[in-house]
Protein backbone atom coordinates (compact mmCIF):
# COMPACT_ATOMS: atom_id res chain seq x y z
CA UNK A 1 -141.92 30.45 181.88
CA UNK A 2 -140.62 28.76 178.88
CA UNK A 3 -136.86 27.33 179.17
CA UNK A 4 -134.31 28.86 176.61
CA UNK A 5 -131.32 27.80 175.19
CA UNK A 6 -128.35 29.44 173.11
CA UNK A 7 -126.58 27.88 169.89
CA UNK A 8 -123.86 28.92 168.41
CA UNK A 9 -122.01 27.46 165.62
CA UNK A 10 -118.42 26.65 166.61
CA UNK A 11 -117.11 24.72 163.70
CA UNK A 12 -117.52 25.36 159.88
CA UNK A 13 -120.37 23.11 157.71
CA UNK A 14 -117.30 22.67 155.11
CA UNK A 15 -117.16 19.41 153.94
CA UNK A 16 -120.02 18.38 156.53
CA UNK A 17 -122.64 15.83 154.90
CA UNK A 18 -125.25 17.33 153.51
CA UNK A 19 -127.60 15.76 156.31
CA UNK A 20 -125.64 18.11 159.24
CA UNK A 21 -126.29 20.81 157.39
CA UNK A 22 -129.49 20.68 156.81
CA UNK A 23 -129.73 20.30 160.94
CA UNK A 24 -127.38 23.13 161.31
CA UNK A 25 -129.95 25.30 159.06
CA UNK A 26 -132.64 24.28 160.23
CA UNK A 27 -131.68 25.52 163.53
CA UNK A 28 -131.60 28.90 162.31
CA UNK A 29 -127.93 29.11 161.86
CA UNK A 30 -125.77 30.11 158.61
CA UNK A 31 -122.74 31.67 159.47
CA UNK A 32 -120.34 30.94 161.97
CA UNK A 33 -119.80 32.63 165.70
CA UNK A 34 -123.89 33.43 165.21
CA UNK A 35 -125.62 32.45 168.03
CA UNK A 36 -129.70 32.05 168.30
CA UNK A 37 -132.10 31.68 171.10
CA UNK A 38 -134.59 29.01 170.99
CA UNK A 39 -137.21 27.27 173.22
CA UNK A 40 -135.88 24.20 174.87
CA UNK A 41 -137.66 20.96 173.34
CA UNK A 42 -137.28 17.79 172.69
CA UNK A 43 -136.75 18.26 168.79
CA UNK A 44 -134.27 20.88 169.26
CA UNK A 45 -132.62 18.46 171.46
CA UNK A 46 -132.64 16.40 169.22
CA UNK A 47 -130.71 18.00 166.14
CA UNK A 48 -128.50 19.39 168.85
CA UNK A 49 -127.69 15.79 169.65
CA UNK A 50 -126.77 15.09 166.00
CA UNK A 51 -124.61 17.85 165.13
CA UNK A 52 -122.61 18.65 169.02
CA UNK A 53 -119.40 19.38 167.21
CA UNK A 54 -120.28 21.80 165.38
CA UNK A 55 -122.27 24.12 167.83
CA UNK A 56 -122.15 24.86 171.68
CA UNK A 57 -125.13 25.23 173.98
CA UNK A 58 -126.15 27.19 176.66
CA UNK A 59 -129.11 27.16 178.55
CA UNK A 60 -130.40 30.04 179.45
């Protein structure tokens, strides 16, 4: 069985560089206190690692 994880976004993209929020849509998220479940990879570890103010992680 597949590992899953849980984003959220925490923080607001306002005034965010247009780079982090790119990340932050790419990872399926556009308004704030959503939350999505993806598969637990390296790439999504990745943009998670780039952006870990602005969303919270759980694994699940």
């Amino acid at each position: 069985m597949e590992k899953k994880i849980e984003l959220k976004l925490v923080r607001s993209m306002a005034g965010t560089p247009r780079w982090m929020r790119t990340i932050v849509t790419t990872l399926g998220l556009r308004k704030m206190h959503q939350s999505r479940v993806l598969t637990d990879n390296g790439s999504i570890r990745g943009m998670v690692k780039r952006v870990p103010h602005l969303v919270s992680l759980r694994e699940i």
